[in-house]
PDB file of N, CA and C in Angstrom:
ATOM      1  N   UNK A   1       0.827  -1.189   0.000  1.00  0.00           N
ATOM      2  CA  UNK A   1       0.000   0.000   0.000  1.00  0.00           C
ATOM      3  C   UNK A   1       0.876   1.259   0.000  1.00  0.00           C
ATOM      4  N   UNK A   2       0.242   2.257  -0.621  1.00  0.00           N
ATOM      5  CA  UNK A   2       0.757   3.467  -0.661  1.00  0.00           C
ATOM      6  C   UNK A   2       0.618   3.703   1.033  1.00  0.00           C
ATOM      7  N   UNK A   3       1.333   5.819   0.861  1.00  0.00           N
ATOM      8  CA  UNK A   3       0.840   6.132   2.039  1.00  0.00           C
ATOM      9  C   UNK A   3      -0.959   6.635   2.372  1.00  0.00           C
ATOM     10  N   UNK A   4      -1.476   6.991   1.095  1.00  0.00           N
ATOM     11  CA  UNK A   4      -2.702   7.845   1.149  1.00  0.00           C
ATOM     12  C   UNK A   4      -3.493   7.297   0.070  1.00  0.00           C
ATOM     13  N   UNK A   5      -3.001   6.144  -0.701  1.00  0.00           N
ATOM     14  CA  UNK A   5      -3.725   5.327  -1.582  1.00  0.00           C
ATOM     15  C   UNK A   5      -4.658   6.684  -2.446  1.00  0.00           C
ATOM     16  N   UNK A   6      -5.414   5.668  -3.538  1.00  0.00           N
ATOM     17  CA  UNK A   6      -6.041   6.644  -4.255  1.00  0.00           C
ATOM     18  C   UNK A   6      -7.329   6.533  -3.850  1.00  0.00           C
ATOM     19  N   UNK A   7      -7.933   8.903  -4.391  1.00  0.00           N
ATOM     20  CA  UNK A   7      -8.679   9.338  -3.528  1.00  0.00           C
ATOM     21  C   UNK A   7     -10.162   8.253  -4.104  1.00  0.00           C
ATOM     22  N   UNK A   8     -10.323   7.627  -5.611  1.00  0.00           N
ATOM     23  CA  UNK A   8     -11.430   7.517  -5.733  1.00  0.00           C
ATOM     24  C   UNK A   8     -11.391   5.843  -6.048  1.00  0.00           C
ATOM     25  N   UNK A   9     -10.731   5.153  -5.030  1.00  0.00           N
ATOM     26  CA  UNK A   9     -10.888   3.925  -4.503  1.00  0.00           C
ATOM     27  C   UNK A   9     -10.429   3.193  -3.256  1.00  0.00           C
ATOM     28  N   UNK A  10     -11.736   3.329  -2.761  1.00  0.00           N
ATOM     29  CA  UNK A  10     -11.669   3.077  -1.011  1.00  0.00           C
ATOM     30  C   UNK A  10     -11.078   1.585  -0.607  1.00  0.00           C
ATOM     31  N   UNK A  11     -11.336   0.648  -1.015  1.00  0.00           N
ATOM     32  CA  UNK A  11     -10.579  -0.669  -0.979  1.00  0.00           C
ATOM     33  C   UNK A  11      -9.644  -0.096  -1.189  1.00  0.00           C
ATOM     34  N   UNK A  12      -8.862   0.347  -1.980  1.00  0.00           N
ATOM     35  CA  UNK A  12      -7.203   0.622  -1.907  1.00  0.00           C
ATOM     36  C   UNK A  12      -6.359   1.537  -1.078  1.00  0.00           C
ATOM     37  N   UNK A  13      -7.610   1.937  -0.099  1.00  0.00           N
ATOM     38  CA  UNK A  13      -6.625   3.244   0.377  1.00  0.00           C
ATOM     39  C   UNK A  13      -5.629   2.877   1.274  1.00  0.00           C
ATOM     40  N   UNK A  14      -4.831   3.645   1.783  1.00  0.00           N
ATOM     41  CA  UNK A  14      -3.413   3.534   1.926  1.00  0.00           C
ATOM     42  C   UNK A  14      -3.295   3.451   3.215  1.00  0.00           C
ATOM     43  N   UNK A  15      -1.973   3.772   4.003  1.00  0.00           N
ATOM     44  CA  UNK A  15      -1.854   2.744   5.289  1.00  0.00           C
ATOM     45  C   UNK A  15      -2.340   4.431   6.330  1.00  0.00           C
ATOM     46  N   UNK A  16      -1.695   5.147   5.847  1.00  0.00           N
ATOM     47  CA  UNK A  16      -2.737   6.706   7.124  1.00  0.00           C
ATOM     48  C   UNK A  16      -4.052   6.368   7.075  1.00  0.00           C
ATOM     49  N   UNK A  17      -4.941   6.209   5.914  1.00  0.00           N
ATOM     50  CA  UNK A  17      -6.588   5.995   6.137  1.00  0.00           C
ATOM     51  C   UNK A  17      -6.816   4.715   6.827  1.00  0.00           C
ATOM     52  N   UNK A  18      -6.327   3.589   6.486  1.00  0.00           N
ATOM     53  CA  UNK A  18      -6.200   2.522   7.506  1.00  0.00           C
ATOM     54  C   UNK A  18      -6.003   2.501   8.536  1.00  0.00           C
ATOM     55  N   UNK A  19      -4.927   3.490   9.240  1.00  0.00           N
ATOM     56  CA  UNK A  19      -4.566   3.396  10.443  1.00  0.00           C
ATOM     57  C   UNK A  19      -5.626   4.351  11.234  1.00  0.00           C
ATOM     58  N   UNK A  20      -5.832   5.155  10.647  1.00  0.00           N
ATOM     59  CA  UNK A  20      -6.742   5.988  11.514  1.00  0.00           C
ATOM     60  C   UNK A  20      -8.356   5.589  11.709  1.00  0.00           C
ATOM     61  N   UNK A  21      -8.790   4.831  10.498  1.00  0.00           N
ATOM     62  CA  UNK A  21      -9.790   4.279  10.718  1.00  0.00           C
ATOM     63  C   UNK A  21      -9.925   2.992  12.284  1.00  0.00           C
ATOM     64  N   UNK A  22      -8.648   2.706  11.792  1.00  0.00           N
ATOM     65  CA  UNK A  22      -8.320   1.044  12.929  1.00  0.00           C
ATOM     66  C   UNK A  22      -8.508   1.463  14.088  1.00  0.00           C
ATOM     67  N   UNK A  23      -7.801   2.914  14.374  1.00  0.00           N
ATOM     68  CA  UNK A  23      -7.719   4.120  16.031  1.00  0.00           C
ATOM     69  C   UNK A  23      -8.955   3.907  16.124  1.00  0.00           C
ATOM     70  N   UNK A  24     -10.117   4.316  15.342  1.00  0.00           N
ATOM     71  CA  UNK A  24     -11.483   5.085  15.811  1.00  0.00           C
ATOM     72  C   UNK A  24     -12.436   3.755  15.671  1.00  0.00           C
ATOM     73  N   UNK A  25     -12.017   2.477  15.185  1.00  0.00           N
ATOM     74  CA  UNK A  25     -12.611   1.442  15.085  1.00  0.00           C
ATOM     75  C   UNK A  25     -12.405   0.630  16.871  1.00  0.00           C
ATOM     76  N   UNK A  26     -11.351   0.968  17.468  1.00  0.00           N
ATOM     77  CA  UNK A  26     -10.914   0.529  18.487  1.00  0.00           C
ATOM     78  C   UNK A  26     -11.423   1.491  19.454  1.00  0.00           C
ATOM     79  N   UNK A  27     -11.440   2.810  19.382  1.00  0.00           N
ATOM     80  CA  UNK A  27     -12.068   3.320  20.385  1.00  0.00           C
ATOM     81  C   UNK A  27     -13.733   2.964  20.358  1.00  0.00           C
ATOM     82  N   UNK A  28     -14.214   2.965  19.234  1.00  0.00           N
ATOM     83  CA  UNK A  28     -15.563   2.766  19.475  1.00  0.00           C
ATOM     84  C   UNK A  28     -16.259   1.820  19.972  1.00  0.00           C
ATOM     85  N   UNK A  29     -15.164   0.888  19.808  1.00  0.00           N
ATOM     86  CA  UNK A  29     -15.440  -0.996  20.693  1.00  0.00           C
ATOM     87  C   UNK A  29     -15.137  -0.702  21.848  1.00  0.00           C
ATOM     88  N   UNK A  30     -14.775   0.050  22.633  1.00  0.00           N
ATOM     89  CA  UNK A  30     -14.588   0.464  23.790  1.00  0.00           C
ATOM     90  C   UNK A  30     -15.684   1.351  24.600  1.00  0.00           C
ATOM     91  N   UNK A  31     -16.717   1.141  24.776  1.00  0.00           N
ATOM     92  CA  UNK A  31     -17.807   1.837  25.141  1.00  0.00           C
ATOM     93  C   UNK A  31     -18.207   2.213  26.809  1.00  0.00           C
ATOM     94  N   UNK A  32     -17.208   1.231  27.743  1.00  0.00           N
ATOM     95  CA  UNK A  32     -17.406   2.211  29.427  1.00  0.00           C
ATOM     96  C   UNK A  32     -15.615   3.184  29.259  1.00  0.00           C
ATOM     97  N   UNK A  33     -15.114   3.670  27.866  1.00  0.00           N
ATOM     98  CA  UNK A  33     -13.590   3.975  28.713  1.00  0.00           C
ATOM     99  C   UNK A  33     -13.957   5.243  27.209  1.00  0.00           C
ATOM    100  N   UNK A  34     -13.241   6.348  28.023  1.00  0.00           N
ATOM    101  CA  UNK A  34     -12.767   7.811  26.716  1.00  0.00           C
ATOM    102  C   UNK A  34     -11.392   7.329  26.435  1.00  0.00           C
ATOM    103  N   UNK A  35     -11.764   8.126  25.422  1.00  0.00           N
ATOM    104  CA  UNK A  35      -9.972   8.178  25.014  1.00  0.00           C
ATOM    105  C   UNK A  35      -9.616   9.617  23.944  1.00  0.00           C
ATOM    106  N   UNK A  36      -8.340   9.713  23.776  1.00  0.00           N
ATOM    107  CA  UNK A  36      -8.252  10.708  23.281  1.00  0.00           C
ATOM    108  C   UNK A  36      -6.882  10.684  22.263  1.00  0.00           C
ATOM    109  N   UNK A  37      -7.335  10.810  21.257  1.00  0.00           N
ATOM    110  CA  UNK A  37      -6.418  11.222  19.635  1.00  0.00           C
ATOM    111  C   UNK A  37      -6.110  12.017  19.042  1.00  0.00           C
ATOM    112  N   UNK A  38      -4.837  12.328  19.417  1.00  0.00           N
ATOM    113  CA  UNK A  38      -3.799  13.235  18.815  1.00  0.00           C
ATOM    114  C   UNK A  38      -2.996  12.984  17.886  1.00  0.00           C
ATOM    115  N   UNK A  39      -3.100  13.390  16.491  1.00  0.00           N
ATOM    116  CA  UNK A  39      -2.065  12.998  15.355  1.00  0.00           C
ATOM    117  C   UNK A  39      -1.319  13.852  14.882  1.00  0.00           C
ATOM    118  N   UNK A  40      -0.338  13.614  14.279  1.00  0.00           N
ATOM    119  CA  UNK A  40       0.667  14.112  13.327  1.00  0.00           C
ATOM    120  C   UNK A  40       1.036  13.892  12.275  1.00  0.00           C
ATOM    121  N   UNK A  41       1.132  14.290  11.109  1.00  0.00           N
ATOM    122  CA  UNK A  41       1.722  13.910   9.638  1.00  0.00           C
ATOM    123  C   UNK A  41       2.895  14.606   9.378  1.00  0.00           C
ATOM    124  N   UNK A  42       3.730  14.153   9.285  1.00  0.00           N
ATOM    125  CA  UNK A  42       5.111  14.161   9.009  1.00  0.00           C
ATOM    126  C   UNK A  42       5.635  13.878   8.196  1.00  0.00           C
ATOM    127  N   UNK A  43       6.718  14.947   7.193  1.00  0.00           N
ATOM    128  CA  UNK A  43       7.250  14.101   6.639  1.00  0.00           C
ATOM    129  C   UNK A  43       8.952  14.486   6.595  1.00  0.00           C
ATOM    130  N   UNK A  44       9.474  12.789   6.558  1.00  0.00           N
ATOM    131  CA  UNK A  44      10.977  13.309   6.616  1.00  0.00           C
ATOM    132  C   UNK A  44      11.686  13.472   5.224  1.00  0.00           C
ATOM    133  N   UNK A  45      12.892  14.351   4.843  1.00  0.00           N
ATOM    134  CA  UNK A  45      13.253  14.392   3.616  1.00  0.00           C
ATOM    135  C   UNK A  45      14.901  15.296   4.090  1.00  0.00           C
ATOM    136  N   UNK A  46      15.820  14.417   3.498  1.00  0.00           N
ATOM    137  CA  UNK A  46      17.064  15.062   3.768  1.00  0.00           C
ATOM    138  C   UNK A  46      17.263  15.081   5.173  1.00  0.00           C
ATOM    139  N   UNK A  47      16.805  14.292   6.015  1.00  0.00           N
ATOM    140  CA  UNK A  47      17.742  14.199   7.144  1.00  0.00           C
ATOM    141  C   UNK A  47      16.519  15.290   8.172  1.00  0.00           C
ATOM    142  N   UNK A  48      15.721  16.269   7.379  1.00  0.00           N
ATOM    143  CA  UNK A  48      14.856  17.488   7.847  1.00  0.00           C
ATOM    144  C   UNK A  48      13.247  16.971   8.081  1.00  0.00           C
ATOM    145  N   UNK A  49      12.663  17.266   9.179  1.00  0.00           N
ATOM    146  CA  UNK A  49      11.210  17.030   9.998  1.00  0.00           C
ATOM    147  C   UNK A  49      10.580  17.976   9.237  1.00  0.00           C
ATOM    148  N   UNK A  50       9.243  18.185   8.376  1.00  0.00           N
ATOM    149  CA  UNK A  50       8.256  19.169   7.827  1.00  0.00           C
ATOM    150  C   UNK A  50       7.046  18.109   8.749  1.00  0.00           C
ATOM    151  N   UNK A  51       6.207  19.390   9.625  1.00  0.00           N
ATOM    152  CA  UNK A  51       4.881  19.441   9.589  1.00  0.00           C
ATOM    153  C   UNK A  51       4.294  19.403   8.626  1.00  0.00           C
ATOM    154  N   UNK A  52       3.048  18.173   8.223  1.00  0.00           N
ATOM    155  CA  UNK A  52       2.478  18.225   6.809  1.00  0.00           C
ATOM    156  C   UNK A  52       0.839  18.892   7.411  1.00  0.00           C
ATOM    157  N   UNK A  53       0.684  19.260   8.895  1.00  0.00           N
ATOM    158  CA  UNK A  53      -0.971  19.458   9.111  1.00  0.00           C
ATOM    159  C   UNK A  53      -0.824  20.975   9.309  1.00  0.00           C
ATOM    160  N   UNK A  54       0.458  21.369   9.791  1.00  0.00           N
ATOM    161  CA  UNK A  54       0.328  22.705  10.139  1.00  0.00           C
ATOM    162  C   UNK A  54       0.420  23.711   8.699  1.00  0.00           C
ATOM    163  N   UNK A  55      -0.466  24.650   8.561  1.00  0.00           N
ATOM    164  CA  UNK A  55      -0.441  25.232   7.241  1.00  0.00           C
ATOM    165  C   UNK A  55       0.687  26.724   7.313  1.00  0.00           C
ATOM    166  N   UNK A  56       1.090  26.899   8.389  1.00  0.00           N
ATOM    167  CA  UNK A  56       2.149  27.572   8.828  1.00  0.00           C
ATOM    168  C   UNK A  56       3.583  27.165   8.808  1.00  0.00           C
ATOM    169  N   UNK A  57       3.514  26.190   8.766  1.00  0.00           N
ATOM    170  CA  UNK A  57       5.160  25.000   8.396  1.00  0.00           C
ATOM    171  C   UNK A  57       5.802  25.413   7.551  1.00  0.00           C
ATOM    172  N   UNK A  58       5.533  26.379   6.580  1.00  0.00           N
ATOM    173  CA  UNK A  58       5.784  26.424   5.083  1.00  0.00           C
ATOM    174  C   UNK A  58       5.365  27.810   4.393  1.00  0.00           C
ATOM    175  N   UNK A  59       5.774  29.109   5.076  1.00  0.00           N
ATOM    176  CA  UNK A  59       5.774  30.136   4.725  1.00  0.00           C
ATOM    177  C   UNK A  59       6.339  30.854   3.673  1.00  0.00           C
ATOM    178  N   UNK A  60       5.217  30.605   2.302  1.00  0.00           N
ATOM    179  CA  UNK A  60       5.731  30.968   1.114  1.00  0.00           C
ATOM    180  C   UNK A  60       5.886  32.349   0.350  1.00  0.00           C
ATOM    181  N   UNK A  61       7.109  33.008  -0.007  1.00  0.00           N
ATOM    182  CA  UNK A  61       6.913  34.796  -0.555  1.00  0.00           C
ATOM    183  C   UNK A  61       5.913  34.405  -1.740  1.00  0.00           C
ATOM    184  N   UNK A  62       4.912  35.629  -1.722  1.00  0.00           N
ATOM    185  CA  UNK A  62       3.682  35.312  -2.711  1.00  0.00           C
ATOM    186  C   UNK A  62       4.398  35.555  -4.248  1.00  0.00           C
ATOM    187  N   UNK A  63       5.994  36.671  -4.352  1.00  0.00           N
ATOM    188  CA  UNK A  63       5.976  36.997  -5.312  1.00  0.00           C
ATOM    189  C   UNK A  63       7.088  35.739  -5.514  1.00  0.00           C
ATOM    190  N   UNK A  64       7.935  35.514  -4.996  1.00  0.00           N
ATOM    191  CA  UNK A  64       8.994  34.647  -5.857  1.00  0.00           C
ATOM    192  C   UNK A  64       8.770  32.961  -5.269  1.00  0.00           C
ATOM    193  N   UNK A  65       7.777  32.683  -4.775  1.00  0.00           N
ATOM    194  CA  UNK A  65       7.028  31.417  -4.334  1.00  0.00           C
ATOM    195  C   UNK A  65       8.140  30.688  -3.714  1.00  0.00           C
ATOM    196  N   UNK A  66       9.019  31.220  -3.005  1.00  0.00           N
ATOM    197  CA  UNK A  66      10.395  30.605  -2.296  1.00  0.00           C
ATOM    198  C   UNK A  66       9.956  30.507  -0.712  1.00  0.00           C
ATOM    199  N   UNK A  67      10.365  29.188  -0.069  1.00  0.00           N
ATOM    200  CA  UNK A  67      10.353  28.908   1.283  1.00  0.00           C
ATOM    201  C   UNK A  67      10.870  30.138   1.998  1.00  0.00           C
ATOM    202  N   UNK A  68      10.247  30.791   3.256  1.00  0.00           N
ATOM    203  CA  UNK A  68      10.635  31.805   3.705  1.00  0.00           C
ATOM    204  C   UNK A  68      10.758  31.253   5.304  1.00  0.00           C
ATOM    205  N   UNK A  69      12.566  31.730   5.862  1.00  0.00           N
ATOM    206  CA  UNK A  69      12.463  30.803   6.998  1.00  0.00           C
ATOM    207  C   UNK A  69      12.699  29.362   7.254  1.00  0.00           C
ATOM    208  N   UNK A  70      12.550  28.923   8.017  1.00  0.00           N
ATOM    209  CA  UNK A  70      13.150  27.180   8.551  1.00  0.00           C
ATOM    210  C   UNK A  70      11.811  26.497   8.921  1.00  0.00           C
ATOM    211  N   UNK A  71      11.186  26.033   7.756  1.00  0.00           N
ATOM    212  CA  UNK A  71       9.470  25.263   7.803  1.00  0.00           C
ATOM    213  C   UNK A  71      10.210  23.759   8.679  1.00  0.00           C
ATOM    214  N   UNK A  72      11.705  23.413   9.025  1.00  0.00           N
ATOM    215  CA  UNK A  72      11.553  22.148   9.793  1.00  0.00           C
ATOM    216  C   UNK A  72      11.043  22.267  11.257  1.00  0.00           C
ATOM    217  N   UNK A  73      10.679  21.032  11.824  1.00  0.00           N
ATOM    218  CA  UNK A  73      10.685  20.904  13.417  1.00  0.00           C
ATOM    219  C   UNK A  73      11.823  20.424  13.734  1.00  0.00           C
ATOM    220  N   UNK A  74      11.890  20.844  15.294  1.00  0.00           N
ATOM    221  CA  UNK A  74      13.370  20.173  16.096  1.00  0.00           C
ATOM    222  C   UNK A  74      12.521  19.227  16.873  1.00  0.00           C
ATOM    223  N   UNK A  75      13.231  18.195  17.115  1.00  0.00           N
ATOM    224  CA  UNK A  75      12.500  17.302  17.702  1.00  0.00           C
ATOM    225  C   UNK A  75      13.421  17.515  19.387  1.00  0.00           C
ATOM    226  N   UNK A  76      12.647  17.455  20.528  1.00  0.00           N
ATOM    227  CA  UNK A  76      13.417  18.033  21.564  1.00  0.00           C
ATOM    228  C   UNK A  76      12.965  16.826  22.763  1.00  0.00           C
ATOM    229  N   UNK A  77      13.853  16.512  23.222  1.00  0.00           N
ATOM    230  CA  UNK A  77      14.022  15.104  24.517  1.00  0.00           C
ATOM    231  C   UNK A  77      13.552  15.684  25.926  1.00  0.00           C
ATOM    232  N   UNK A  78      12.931  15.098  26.642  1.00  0.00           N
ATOM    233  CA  UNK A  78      12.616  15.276  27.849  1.00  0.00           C
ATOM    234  C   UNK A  78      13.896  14.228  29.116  1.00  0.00           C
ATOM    235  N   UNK A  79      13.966  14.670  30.155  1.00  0.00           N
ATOM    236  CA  UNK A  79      15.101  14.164  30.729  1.00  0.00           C
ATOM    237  C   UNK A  79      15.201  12.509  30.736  1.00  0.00           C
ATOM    238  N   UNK A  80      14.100  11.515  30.183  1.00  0.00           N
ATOM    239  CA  UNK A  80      14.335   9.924  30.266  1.00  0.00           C
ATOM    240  C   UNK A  80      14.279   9.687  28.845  1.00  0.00           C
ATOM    241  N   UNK A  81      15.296  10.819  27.761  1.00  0.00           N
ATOM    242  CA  UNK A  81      15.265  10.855  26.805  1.00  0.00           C
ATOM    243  C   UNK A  81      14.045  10.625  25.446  1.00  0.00           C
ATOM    244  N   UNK A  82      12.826  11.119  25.827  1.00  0.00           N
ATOM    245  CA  UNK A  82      11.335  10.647  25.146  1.00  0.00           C
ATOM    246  C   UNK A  82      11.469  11.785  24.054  1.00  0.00           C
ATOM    247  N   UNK A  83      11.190  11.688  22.957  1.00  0.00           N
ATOM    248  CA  UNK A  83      11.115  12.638  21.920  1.00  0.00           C
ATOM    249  C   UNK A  83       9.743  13.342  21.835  1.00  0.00           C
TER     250      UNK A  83
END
């Protein structure tokens, strides 16, 4: 499977629509407990972290359509080393 499979065939879609369906298929079988889902889309390229949800990640000049700024994330450790 792709990552996002194609948009106009649902049997084929890809492993993000799968996975997120599987999350909300599992919480819903769960009916005395909440839960709560937080995601991220990411993508890595050159060694560099891009936010793919934040529409701010990627601040483009309108006239010369060039990246403006450092659209990567730092990924930053908490003291039992957790990213």
């Amino acid at each position: 499977y792709t990552m996002m499979g194609p948009k106009n065939n649902f049997a084929c879609r890809g492993l993000c629509p799968r996975t997120i369906a599987g999350l909300f298929t599992t919480c819903g079988e769960q009916a005395n407990s909440a839960s709560t889902i937080r995601m991220s889309y990411m993508e890595i390229y050159n060694d560099q972290i891009y936010d793919l949800l934040n529409p701010d990640a990627f601040p483009v000049d309108a006239i010369t359509g060039e990246i403006q700024g450092d659209p990567t994330l730092k990924l930053q450790e908490d003291k039992h080393g957790n990213c």
